[in-house]
C-alpha atoms as a PDB file:
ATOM      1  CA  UNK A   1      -7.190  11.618  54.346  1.00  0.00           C
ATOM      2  CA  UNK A   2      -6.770  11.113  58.198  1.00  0.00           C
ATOM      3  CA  UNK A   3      -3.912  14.109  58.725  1.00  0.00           C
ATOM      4  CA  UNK A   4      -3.629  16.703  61.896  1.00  0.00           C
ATOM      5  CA  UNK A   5      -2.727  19.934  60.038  1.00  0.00           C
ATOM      6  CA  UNK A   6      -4.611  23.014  61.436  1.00  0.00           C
ATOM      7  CA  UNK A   7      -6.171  24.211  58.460  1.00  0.00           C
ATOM      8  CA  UNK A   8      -5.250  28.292  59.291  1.00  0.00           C
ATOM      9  CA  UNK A   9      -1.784  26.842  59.100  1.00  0.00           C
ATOM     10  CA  UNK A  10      -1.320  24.855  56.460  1.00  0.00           C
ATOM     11  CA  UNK A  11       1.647  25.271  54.262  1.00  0.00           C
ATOM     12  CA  UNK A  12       0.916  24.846  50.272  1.00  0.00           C
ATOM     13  CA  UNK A  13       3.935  23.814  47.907  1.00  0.00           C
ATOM     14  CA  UNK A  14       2.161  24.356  44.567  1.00  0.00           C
ATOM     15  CA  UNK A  15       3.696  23.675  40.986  1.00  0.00           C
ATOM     16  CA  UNK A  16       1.897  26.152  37.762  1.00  0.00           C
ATOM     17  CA  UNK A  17       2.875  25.893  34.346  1.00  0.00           C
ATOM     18  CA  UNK A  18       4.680  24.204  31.475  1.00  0.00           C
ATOM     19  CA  UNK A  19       8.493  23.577  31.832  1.00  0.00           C
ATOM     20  CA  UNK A  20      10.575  24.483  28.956  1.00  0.00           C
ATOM     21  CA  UNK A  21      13.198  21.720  27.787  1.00  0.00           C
ATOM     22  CA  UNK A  22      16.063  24.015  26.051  1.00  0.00           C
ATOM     23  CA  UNK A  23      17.258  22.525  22.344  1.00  0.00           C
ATOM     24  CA  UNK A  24      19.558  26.054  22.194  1.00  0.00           C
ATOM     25  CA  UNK A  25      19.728  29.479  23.641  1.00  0.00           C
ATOM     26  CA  UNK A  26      16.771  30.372  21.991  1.00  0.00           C
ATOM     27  CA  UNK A  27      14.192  27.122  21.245  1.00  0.00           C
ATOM     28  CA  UNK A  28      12.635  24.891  23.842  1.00  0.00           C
ATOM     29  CA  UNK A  29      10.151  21.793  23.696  1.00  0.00           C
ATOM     30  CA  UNK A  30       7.631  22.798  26.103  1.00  0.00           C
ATOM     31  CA  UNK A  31       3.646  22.414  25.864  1.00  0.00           C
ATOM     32  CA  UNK A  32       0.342  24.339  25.938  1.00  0.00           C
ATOM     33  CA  UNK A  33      -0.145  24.735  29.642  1.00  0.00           C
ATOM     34  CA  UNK A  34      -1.423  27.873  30.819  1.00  0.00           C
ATOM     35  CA  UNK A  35      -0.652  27.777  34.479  1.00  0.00           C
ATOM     36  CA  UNK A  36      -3.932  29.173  35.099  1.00  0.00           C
ATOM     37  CA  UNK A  37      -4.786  26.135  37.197  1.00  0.00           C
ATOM     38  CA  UNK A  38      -1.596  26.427  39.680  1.00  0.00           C
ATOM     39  CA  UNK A  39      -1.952  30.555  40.040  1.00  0.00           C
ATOM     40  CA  UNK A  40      -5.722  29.552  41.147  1.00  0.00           C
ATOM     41  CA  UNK A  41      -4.819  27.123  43.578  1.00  0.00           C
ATOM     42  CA  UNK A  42      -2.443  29.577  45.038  1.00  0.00           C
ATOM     43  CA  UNK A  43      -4.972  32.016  45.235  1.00  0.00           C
ATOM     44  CA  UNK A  44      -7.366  29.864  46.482  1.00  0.00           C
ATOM     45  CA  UNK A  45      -5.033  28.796  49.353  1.00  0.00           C
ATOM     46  CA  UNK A  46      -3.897  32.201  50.367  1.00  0.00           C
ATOM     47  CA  UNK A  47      -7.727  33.308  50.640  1.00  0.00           C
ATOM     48  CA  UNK A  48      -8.202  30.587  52.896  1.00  0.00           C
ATOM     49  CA  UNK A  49      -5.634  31.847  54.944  1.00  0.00           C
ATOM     50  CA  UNK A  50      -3.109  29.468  54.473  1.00  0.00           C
ATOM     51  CA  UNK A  51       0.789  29.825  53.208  1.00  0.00           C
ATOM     52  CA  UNK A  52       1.706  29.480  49.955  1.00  0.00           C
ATOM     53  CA  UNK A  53       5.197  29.057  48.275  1.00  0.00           C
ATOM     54  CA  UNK A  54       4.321  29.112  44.125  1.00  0.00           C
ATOM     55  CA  UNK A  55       6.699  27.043  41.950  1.00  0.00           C
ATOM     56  CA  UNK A  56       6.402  28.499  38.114  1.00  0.00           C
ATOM     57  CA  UNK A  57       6.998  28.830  34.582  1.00  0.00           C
ATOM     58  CA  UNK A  58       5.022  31.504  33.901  1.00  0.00           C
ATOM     59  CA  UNK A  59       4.966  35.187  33.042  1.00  0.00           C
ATOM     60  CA  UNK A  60       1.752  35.586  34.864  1.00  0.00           C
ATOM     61  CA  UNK A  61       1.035  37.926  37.980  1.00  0.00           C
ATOM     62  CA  UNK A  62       2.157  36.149  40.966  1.00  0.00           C
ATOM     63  CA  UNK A  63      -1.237  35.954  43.429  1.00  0.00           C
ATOM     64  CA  UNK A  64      -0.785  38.660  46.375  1.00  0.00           C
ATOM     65  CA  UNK A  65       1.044  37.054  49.298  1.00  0.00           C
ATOM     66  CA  UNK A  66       2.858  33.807  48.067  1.00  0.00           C
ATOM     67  CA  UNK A  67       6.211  33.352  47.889  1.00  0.00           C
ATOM     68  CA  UNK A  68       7.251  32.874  44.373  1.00  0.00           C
ATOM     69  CA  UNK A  69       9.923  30.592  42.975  1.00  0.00           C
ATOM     70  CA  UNK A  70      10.232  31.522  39.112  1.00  0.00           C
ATOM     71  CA  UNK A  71      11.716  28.190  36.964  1.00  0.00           C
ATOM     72  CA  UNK A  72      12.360  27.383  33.348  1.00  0.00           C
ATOM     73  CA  UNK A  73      13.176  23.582  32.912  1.00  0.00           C
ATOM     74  CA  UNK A  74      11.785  20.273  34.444  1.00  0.00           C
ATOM     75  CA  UNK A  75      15.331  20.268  36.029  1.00  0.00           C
ATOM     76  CA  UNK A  76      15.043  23.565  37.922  1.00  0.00           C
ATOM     77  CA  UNK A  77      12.067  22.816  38.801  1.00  0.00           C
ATOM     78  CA  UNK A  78      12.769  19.596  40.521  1.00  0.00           C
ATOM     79  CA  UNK A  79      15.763  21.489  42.367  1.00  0.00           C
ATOM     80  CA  UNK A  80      13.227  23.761  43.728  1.00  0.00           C
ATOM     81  CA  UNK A  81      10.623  21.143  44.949  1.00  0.00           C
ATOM     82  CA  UNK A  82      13.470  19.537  46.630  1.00  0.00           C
ATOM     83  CA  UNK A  83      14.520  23.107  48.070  1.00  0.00           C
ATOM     84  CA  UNK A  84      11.018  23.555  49.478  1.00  0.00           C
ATOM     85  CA  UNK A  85       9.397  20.160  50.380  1.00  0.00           C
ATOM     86  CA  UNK A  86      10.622  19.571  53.860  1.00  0.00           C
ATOM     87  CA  UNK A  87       9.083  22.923  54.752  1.00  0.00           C
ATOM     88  CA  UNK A  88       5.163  22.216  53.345  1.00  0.00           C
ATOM     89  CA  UNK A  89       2.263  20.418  54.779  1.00  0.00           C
ATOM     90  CA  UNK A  90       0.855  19.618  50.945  1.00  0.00           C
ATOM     91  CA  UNK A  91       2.742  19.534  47.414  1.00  0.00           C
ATOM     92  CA  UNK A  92       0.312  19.856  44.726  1.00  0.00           C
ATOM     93  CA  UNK A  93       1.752  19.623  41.234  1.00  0.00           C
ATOM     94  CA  UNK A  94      -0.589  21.549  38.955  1.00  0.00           C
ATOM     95  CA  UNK A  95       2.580  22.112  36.533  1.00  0.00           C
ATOM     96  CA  UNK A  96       2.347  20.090  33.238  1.00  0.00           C
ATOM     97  CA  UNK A  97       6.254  18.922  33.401  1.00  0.00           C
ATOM     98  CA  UNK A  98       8.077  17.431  30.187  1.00  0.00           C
ATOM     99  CA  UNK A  99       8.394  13.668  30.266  1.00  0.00           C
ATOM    100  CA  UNK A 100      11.254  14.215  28.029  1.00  0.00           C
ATOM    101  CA  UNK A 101      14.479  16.571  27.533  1.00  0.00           C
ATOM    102  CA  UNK A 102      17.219  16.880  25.187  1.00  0.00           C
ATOM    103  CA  UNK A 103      20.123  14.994  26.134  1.00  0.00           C
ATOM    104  CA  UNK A 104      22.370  17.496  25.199  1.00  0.00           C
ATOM    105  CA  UNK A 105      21.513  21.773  24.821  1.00  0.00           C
ATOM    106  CA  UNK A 106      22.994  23.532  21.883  1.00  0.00           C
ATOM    107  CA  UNK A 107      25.760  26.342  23.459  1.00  0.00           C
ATOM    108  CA  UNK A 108      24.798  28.862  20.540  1.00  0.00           C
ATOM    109  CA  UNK A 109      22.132  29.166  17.917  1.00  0.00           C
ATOM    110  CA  UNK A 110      21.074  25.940  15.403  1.00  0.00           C
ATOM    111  CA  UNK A 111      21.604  27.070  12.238  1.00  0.00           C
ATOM    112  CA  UNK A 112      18.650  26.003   9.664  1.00  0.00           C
ATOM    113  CA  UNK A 113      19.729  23.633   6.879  1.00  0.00           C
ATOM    114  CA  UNK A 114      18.296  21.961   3.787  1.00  0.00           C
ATOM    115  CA  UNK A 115      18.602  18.722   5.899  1.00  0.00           C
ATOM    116  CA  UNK A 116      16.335  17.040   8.714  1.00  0.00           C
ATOM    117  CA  UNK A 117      17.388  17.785  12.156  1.00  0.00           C
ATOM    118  CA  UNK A 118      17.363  14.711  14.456  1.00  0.00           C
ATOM    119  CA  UNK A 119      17.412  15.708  18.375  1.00  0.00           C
ATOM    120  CA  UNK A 120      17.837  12.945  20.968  1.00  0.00           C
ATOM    121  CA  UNK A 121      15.859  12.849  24.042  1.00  0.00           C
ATOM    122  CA  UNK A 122      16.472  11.612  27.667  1.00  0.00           C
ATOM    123  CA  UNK A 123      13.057  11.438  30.130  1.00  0.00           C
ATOM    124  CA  UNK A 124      13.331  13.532  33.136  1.00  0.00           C
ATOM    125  CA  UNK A 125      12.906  13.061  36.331  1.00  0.00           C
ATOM    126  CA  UNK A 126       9.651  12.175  37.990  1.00  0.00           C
ATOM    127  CA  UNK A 127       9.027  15.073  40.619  1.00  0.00           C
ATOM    128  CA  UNK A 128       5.767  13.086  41.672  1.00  0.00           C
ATOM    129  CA  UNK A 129       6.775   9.926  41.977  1.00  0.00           C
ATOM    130  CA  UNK A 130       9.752  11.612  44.223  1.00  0.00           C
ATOM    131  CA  UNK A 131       7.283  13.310  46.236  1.00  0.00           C
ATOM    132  CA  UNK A 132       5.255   9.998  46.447  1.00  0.00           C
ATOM    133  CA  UNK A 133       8.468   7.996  48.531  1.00  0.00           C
ATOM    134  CA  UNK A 134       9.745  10.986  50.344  1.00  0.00           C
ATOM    135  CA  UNK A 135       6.698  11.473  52.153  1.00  0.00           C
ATOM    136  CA  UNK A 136       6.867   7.977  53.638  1.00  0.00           C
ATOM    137  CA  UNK A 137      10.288   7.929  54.428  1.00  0.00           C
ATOM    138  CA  UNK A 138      11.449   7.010  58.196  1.00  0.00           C
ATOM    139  CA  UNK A 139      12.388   9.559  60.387  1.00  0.00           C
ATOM    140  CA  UNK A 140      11.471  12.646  58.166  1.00  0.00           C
ATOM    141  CA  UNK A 141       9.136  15.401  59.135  1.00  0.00           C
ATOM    142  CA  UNK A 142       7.348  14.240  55.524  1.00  0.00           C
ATOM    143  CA  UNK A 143       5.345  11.640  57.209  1.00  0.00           C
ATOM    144  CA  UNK A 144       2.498  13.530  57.239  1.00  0.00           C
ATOM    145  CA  UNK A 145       2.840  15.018  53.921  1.00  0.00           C
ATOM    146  CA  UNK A 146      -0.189  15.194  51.212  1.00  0.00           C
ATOM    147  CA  UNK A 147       1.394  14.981  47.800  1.00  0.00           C
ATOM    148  CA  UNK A 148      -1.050  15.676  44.826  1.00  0.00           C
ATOM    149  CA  UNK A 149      -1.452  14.968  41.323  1.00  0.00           C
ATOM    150  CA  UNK A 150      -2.797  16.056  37.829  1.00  0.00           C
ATOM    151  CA  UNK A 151      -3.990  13.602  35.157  1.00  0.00           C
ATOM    152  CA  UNK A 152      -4.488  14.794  31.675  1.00  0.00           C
ATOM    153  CA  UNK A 153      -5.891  11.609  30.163  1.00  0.00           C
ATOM    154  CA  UNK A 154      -7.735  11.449  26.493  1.00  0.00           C
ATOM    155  CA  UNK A 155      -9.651   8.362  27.272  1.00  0.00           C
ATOM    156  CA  UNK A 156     -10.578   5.612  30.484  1.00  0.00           C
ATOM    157  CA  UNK A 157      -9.259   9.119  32.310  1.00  0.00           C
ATOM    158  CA  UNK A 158     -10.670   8.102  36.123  1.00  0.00           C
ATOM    159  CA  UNK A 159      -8.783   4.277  35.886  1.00  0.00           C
ATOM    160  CA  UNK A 160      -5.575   5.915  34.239  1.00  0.00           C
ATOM    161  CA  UNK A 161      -5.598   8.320  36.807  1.00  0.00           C
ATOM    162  CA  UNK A 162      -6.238   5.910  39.530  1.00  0.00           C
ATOM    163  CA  UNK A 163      -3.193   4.100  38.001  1.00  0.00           C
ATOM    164  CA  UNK A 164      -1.330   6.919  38.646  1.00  0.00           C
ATOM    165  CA  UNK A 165      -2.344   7.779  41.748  1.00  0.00           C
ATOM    166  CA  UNK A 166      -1.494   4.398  43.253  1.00  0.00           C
ATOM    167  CA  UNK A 167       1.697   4.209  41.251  1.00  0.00           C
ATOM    168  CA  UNK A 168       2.869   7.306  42.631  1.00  0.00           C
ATOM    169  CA  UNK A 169       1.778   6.579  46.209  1.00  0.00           C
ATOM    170  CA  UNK A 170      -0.499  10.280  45.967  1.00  0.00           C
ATOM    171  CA  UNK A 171      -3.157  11.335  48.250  1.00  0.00           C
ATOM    172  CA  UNK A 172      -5.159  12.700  45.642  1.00  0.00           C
ATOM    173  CA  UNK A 173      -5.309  13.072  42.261  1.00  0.00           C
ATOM    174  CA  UNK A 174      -7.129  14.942  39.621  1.00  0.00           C
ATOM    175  CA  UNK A 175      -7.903  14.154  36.380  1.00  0.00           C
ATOM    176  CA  UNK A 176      -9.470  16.039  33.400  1.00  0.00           C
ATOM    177  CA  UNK A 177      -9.510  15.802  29.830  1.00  0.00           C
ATOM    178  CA  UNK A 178      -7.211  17.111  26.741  1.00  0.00           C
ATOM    179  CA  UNK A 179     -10.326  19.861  26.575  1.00  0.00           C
ATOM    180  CA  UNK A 180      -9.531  21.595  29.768  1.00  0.00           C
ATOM    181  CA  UNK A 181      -6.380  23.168  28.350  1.00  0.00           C
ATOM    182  CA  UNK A 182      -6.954  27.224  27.556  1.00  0.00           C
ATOM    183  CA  UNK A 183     -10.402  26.925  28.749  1.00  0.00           C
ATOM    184  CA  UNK A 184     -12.248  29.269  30.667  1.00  0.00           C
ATOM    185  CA  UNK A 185     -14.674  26.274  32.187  1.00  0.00           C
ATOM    186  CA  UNK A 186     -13.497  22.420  32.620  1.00  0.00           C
ATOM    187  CA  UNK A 187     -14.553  19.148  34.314  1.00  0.00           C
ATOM    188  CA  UNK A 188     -12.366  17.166  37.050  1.00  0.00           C
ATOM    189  CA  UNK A 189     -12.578  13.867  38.666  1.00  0.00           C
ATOM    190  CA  UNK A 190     -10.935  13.995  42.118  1.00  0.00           C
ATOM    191  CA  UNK A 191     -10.025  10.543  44.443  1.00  0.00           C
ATOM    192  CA  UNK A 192      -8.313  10.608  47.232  1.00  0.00           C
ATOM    193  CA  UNK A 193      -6.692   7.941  48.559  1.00  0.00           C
ATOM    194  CA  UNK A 194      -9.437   7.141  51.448  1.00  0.00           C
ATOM    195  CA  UNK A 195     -12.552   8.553  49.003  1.00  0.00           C
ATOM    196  CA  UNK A 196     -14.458   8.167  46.136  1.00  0.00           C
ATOM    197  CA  UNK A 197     -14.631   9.931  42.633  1.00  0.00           C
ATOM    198  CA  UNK A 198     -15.877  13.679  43.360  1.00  0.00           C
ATOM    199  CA  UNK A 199     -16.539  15.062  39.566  1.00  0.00           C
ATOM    200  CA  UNK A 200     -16.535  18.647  39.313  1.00  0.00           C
ATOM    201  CA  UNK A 201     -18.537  19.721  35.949  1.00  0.00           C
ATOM    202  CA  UNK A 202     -17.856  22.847  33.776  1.00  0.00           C
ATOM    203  CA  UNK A 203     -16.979  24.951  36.739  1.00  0.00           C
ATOM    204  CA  UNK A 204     -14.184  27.990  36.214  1.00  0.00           C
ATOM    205  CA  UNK A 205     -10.618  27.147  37.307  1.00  0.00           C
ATOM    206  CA  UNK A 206     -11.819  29.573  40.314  1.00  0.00           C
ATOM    207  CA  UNK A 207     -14.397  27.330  41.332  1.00  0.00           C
ATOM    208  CA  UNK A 208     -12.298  24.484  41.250  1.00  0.00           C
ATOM    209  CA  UNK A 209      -9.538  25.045  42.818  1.00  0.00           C
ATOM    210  CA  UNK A 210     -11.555  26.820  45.959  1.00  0.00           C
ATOM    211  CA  UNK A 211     -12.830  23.205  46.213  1.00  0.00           C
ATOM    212  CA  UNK A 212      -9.757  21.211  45.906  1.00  0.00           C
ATOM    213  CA  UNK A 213      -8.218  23.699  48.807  1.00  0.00           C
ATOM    214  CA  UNK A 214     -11.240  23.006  51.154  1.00  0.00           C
ATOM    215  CA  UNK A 215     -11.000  19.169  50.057  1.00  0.00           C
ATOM    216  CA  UNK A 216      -7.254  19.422  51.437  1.00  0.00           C
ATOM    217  CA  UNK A 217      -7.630  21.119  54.547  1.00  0.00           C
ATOM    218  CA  UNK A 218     -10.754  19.042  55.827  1.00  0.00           C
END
């Protein structure tokens, strides 16, 4: 990636965790995201001395000297992508958002009933593929803009993620497997958009995401 970002200042927009689609006050569709992956990419960044703004779902401990953004739904969390794109050098989406929400949100508790329940569903937006065409648009400071991915692909994971990647006009993606989720140790496959496949092989989300953030600021 042929970009001329200082890498003391680069400015890291980074996504962490699964977003929570409401069905009532009380239950949500979400998934089994940790957010362990985003939180270490923030903290990865900010020891490398760059600035990080940390887009999340989760309850965890916010890394020591990011700005936090705390978010519920795959809504909200569009609204604050928006909010803070124009201001970053790199978007990395590490959160696992819902591809679907319900079309309409309960006001007040669902009571349970000896009959099925039948919940309609409306996709949501596509942050990515958002982040993909607003980096390229004329006239915007987003020109220079690295937008990256995550693929979480069960089989043929580097062409599906490839697929992606081009789909979604990113500068890099990476990929892993249904196995990385709640694990300590994982294997990615990272492409950029100029590069070949780097694979990264049961290394700690640590490990990882100190070499994604080096990757990004070569």
């Amino acid at each position: 990636m042929k970009h001329s970002i200082e890498k003391s200042k680069m400015r890291f927009l980074i996504t962490a965790g699964g977003t929570r689609e409401y069905i009532d006050p009380v239950r949500f569709i979400s998934n089994a995201s940790s957010g362990r992956m985003g939180y270490a990419l923030a903290r990865a960044a900010v020891r490398g001395g760059h600035k990080v703004t940390l887009i999340s779902t989760c309850d965890l401990q916010p890394p020591v000297g990011v700005e936090f953004v705390g978010v519920d739904s795959a809504s909200e969390m569009f609204a604050a992508v928006k909010s803070f794109f124009d201001k970053c050098d790199c978007l990395i989406m590490a959160a696992a958002v819902a591809d679907y929400t319900p079309v309409r949100s309960a006001k007040s508790k669902i009571r349970k009933q000896n009959k099925s329940l039948s919940i309609k569903l409306k996709p949501t937006a596509d942050i990515l593929e958002w982040a993909g065409r607003q980096k390229r648009v004329k006239g915007k400071k987003a020109k220079g803009r690295i937008v990256v991915g995550f693929a979480l692909e069960d089989k043929a994971i580097r062409s599906r993620a490839e697929k992606k990647r081009k789909g979604k006009n990113l500068d890099m993606i990476i990929a892993n497997s249904p196995d990385a989720i709640g694990s300590e140790k994982s294997t990615v496959h990272i492409k950029t958009s100029d590069g070949g496949w780097v694979k990264i092989e049961n290394a700690t989300k640590a490990t990882i995401a100190k070499r994604i953030i080096a990757l990004l600021a070569d």
